[in-house]
C-alpha atoms as a PDB file:
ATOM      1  CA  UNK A   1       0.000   0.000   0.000  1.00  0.00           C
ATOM      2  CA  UNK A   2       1.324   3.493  -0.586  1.00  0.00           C
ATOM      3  CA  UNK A   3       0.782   4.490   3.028  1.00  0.00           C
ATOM      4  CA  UNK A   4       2.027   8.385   2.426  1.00  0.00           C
ATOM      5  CA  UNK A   5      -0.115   8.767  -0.511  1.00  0.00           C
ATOM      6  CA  UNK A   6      -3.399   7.265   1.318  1.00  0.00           C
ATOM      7  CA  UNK A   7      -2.754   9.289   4.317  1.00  0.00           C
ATOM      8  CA  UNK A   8      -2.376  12.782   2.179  1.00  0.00           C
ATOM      9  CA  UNK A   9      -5.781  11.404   0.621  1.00  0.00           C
ATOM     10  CA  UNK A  10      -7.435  11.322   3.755  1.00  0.00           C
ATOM     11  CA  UNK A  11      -6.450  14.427   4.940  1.00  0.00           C
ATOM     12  CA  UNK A  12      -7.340  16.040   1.642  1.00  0.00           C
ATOM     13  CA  UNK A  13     -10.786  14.870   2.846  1.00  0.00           C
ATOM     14  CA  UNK A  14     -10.767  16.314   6.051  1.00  0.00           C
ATOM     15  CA  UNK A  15      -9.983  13.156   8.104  1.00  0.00           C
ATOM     16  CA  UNK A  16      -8.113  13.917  11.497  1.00  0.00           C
ATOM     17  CA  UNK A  17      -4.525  12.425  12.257  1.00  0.00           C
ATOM     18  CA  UNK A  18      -6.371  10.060  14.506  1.00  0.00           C
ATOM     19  CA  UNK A  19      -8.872   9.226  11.827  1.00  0.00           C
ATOM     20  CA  UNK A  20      -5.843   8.849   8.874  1.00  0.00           C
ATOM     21  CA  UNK A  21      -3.933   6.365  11.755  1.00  0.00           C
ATOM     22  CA  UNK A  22      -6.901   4.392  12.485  1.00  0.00           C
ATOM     23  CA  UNK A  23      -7.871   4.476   8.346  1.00  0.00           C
ATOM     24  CA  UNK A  24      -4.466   3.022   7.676  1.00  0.00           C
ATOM     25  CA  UNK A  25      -4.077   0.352  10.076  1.00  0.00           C
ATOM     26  CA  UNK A  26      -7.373  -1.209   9.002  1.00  0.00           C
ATOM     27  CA  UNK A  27      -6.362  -0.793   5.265  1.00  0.00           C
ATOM     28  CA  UNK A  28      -3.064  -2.847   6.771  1.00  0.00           C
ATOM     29  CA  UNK A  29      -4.785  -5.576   8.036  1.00  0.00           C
ATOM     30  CA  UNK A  30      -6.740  -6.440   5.163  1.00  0.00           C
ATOM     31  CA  UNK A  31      -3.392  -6.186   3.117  1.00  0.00           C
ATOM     32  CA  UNK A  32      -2.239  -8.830   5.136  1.00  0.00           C
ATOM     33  CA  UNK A  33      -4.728 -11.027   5.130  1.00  0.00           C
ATOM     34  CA  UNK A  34      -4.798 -10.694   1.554  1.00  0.00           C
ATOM     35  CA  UNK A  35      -0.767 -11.944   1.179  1.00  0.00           C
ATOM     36  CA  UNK A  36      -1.073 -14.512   3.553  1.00  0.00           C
ATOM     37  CA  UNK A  37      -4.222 -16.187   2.191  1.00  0.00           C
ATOM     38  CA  UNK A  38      -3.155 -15.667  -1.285  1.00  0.00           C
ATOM     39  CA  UNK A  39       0.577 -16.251  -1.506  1.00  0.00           C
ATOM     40  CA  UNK A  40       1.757 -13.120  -1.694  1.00  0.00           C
ATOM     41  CA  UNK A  41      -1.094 -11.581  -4.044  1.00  0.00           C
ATOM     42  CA  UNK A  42      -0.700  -7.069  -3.537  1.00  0.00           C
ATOM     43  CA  UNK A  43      -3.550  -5.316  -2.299  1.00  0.00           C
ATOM     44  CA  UNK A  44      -4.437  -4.054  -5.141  1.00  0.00           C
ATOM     45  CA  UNK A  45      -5.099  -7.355  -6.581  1.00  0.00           C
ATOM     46  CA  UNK A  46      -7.695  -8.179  -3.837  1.00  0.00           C
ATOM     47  CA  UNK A  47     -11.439  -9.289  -5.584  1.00  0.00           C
ATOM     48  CA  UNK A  48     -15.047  -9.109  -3.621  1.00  0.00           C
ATOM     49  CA  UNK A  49     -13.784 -13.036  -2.821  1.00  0.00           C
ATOM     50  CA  UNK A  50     -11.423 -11.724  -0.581  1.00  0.00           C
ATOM     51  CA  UNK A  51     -13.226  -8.927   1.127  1.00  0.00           C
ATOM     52  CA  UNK A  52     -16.400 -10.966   2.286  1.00  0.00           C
ATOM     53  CA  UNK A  53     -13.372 -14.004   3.822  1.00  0.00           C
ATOM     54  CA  UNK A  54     -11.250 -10.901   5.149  1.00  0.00           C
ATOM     55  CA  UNK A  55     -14.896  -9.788   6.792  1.00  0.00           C
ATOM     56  CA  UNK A  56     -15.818 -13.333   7.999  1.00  0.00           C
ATOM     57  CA  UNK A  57     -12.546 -14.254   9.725  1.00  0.00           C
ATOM     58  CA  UNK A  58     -13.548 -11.238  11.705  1.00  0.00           C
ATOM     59  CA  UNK A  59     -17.001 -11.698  12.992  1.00  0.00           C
ATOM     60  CA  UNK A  60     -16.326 -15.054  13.409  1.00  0.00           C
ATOM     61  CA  UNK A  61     -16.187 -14.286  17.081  1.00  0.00           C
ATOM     62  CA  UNK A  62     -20.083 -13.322  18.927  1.00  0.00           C
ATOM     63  CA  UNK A  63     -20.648  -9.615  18.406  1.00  0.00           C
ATOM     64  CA  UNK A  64     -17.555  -8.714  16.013  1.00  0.00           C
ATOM     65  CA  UNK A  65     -18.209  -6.162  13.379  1.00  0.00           C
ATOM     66  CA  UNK A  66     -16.073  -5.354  10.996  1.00  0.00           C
ATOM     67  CA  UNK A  67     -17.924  -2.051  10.427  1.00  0.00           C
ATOM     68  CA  UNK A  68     -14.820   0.062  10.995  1.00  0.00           C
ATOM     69  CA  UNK A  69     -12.310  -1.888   8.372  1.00  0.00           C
ATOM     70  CA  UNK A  70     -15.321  -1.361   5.987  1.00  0.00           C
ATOM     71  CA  UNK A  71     -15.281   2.270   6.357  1.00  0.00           C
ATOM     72  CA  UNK A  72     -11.479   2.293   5.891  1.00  0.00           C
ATOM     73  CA  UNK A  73     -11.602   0.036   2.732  1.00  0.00           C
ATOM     74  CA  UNK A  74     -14.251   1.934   1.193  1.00  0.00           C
ATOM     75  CA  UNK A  75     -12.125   5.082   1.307  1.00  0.00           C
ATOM     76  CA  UNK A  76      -9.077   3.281   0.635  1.00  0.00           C
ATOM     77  CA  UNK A  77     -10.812   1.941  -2.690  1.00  0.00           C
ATOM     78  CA  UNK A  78     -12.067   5.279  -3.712  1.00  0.00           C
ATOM     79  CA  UNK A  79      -8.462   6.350  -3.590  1.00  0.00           C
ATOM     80  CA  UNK A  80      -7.074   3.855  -5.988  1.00  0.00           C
ATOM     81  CA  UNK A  81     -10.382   4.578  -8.077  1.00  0.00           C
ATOM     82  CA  UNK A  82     -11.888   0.747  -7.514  1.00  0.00           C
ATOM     83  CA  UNK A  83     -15.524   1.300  -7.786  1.00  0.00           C
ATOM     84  CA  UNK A  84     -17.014  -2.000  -7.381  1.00  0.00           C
ATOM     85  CA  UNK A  85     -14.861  -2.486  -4.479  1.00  0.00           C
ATOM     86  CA  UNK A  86     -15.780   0.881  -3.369  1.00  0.00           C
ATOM     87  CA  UNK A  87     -19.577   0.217  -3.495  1.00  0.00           C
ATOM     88  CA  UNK A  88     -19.437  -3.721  -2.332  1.00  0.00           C
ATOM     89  CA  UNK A  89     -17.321  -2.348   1.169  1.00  0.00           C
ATOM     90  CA  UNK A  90     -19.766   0.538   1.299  1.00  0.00           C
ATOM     91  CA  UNK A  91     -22.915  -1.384   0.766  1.00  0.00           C
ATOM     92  CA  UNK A  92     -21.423  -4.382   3.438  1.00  0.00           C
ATOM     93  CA  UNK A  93     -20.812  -1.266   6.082  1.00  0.00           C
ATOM     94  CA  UNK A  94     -24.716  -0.188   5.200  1.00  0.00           C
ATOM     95  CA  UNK A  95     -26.296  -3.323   6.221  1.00  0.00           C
ATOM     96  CA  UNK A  96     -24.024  -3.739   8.964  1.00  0.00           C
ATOM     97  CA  UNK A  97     -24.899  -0.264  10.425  1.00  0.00           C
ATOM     98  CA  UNK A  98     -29.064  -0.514   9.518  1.00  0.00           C
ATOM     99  CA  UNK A  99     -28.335  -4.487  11.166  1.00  0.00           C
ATOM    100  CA  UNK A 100     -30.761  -5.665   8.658  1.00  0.00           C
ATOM    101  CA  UNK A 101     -31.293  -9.858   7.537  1.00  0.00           C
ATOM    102  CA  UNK A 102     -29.109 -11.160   5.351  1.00  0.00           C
ATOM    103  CA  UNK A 103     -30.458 -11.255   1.732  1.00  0.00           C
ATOM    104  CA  UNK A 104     -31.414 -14.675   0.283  1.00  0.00           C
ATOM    105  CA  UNK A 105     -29.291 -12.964  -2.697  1.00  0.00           C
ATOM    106  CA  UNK A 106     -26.174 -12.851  -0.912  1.00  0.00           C
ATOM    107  CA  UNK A 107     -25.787 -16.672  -1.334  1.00  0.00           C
ATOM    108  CA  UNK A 108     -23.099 -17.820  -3.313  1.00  0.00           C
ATOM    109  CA  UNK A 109     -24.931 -20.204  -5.891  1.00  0.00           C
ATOM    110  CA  UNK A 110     -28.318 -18.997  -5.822  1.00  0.00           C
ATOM    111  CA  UNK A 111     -30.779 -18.831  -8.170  1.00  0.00           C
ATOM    112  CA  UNK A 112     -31.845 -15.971  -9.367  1.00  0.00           C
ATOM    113  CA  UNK A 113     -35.083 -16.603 -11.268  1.00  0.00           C
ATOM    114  CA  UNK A 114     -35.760 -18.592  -7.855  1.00  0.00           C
ATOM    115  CA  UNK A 115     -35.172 -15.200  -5.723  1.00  0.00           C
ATOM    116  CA  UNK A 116     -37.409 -13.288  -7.812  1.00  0.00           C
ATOM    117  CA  UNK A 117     -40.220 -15.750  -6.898  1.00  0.00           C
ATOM    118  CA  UNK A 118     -39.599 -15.447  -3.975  1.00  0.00           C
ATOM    119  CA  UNK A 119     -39.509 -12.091  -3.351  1.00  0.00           C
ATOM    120  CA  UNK A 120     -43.045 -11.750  -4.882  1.00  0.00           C
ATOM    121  CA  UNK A 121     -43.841 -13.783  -1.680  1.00  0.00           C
ATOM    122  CA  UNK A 122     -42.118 -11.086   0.491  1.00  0.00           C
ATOM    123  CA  UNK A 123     -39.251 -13.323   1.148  1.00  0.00           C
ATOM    124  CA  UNK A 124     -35.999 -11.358   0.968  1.00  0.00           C
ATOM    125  CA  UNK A 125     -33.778 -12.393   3.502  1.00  0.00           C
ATOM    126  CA  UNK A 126     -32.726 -15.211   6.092  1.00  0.00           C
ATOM    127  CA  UNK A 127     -35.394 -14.749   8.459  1.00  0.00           C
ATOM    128  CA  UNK A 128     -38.102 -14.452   6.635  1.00  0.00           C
ATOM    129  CA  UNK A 129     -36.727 -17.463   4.489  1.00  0.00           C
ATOM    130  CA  UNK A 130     -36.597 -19.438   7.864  1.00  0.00           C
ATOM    131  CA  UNK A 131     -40.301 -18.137   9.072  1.00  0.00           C
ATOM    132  CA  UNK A 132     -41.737 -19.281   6.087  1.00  0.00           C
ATOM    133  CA  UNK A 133     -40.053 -22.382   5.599  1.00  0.00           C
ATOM    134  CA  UNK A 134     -39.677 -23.867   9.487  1.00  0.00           C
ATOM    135  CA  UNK A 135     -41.820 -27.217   9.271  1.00  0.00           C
ATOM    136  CA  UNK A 136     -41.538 -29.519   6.069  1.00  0.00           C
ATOM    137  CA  UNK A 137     -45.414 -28.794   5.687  1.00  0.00           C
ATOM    138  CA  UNK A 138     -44.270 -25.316   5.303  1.00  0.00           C
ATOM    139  CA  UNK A 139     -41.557 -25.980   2.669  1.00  0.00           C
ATOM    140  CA  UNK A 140     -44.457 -28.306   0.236  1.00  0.00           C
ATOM    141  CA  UNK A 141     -46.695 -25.555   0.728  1.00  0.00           C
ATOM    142  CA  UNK A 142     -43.726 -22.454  -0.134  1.00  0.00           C
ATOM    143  CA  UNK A 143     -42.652 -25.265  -3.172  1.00  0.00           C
ATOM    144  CA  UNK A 144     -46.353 -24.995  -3.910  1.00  0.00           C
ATOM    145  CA  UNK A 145     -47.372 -21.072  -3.561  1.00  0.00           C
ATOM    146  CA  UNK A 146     -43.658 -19.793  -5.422  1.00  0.00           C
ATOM    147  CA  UNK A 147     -43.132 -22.566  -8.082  1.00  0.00           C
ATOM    148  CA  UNK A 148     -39.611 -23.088  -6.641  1.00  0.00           C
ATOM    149  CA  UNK A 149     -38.704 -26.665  -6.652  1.00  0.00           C
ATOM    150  CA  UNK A 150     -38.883 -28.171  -3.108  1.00  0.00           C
ATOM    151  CA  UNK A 151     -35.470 -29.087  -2.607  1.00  0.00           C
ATOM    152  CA  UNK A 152     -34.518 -25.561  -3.556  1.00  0.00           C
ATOM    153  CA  UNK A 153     -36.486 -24.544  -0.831  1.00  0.00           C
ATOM    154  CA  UNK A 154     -34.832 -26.941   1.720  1.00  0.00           C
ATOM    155  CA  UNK A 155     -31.735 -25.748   0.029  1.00  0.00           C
ATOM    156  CA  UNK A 156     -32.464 -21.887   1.084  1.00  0.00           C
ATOM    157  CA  UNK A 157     -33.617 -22.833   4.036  1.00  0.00           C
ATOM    158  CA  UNK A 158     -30.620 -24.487   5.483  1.00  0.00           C
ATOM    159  CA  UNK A 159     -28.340 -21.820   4.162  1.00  0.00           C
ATOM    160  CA  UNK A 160     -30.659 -19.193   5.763  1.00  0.00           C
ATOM    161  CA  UNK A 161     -30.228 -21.403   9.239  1.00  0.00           C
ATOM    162  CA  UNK A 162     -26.522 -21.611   8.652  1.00  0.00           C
ATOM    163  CA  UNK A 163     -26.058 -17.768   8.534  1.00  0.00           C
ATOM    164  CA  UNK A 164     -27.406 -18.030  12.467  1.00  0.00           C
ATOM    165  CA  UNK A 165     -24.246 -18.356  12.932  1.00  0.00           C
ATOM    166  CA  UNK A 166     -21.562 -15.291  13.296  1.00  0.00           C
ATOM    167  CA  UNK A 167     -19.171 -15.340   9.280  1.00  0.00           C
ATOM    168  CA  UNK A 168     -21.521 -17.956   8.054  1.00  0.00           C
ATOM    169  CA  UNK A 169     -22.970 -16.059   4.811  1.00  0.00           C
ATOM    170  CA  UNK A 170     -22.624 -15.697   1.328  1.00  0.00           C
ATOM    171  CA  UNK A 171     -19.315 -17.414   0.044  1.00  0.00           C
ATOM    172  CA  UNK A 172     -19.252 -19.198   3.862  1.00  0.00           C
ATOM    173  CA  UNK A 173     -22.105 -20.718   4.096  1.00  0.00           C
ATOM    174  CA  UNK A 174     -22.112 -21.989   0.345  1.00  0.00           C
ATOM    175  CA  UNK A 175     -18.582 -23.609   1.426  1.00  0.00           C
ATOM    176  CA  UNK A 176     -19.994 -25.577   4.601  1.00  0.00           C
ATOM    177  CA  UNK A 177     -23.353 -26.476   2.731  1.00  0.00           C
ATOM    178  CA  UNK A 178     -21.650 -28.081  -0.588  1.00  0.00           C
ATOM    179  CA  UNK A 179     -18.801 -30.131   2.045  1.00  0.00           C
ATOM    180  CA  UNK A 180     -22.356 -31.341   3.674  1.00  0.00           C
ATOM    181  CA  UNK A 181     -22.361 -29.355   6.539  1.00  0.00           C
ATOM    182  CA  UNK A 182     -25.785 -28.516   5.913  1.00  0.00           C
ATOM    183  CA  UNK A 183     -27.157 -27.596   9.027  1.00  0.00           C
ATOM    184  CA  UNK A 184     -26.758 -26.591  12.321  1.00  0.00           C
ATOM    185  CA  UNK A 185     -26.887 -30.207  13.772  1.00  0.00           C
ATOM    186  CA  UNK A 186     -24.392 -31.285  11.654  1.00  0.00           C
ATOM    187  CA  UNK A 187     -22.255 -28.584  12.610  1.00  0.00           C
ATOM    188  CA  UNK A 188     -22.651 -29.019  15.906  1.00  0.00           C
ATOM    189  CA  UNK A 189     -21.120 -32.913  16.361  1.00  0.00           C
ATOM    190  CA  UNK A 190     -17.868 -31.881  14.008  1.00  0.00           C
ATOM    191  CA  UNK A 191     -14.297 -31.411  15.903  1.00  0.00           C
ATOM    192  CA  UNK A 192     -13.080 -27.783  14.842  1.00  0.00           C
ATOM    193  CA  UNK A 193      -9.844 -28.745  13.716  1.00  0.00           C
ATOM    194  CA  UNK A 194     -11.419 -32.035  12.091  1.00  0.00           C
ATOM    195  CA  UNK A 195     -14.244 -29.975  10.263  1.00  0.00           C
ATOM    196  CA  UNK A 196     -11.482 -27.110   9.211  1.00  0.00           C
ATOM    197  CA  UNK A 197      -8.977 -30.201   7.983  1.00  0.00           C
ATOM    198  CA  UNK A 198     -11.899 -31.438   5.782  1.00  0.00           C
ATOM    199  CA  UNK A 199     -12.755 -28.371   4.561  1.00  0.00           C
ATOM    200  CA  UNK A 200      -9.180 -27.559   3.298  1.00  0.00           C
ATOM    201  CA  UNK A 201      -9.412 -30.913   1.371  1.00  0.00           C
ATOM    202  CA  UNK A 202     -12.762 -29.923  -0.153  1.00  0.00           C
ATOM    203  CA  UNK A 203     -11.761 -26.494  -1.367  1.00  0.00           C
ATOM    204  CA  UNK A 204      -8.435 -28.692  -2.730  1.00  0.00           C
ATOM    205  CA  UNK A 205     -10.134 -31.212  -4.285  1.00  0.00           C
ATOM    206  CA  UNK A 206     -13.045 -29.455  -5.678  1.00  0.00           C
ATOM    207  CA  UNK A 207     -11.417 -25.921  -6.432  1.00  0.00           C
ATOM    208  CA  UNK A 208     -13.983 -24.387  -4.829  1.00  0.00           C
ATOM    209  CA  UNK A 209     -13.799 -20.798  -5.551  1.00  0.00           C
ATOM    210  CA  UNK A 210     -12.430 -19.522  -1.612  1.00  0.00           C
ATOM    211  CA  UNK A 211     -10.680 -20.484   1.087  1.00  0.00           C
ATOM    212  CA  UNK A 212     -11.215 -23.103   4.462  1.00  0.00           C
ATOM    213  CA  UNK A 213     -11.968 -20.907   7.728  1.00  0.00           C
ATOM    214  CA  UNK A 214      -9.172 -20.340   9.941  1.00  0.00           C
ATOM    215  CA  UNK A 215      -8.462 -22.174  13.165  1.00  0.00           C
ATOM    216  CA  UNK A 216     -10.493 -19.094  15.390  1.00  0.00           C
ATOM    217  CA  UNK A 217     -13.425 -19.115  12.522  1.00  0.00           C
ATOM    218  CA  UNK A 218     -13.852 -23.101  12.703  1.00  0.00           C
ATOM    219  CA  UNK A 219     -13.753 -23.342  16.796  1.00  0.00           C
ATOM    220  CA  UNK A 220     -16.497 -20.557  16.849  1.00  0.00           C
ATOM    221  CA  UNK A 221     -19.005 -21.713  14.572  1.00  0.00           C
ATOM    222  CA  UNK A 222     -18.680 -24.926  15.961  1.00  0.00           C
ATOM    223  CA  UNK A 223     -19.108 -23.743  19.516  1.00  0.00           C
ATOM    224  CA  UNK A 224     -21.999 -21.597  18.057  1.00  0.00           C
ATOM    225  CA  UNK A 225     -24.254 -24.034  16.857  1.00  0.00           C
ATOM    226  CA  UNK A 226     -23.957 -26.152  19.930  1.00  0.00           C
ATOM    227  CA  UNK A 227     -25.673 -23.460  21.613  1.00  0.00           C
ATOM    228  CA  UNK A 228     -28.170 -22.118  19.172  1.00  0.00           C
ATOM    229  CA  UNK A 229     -31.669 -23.404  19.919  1.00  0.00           C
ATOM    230  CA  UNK A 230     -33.209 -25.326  16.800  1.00  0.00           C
ATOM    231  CA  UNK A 231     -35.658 -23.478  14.725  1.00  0.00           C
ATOM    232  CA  UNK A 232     -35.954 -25.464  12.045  1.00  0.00           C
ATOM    233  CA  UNK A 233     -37.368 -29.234  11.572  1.00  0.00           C
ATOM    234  CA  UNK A 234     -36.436 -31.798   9.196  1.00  0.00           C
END
């Protein structure tokens, strides 16, 4: 990162010295993350991939936010003039901030001509996903009232119940869900260093498109969905 040129940026803006320190350090820590995970790959280089794992390994942990390395990443991506970065670190900060549900459309894998129906059923995001589709008479009837094939709906549904849990959304969840880590039961039984050693071998011998959770990210979801109480029944 050109550190000196960020930092006159910011202060161009109007950000205090405080402000520019704080800015910069979160900037660092995502360039980090980004070389280590990557094998050496420059900041620069970093993709939306990379952002939502860099934002996961982070609220991994019960009541993390990673609101404040969003607002430095959106400013540090309007300085090297990366506008989809920009907006995706802007828009990820939004929903953080308004602490709305997850969209359905956030899913890596989705379909979506099935999101559309399902949106003209008011069903948007996780929790109403996992309202309307709780029982599996409430899944046949949702298959029934949307058009969406029933095992798309069980499929939505369990990635809806796995983003219960803290960094379990979008690329996340999709990762946990193909390996068969489907729901929270599931989760609950695994080892964390057993469930992060399979994972690793999925993502190797698939080429799934991200990376296995680290050691901190496996041990909490795991100790997470031991202690969520079931709301859904299969």
């Amino acid at each position: 990162m050109d550190e000196i040129g960020f930092s006159s940026f910011l202060r161009r803006g109007g950000r205090s010295p405080s402000a520019v320190k704080r800015c910069v350090s979160r900037v660092q820590e995502f360039e980090r993350f980004v070389q280590d995970h990557h094998g050496g790959r420059a900041l620069d280089e970093a993709d939306p991939t990379d952002l939502e794992q860099f934002v996961n390994s982070i609220e991994c942990q019960p009541k993390a936010s990673a609101k404040t390395h969003l607002w430095a990443l959106r400013y540090y991506f309007e300085y090297n003039a990366n506008e989809s970065m920009r907006s995706l670190a802007g828009s990820m900060r939004e929903q953080r901030i308004k602490k709305t549900p997850f969209p359905l459309s956030g899913f890596r894998g989705v379909e979506p001509e099935y999101i559309d129906k399902l949106a003209l059923e008011g069903i948007k995001n996780v929790s109403q996903m996992l309202q309307a589709g709780r029982t599996p008479q409430d899944r046949l009837a949702l298959a029934e009232e949307t058009g969406v094939p029933p095992e798309v709906v069980v499929e939505y549904v369990k990635l809806a119940d796995l983003a219960r849990v803290p960094g379990l959304k979008g690329i996340r969840a999709r990762l946990y869900y193909d390996a068969g880590v489907d729901t929270l039961e599931k989760l609950a039984v695994w080892d964390p260093e057993e469930l992060r050693t399979m994972l690793i071998g999925f993502v190797e011998r698939t080429g799934f498109d991200g990376i296995a959770p680290l050691p901190k990210e496996a041990a909490s979801a795991v100790a997470t969905a031991r202690r969520l109480p079931a709301v859904v029944e299969y």
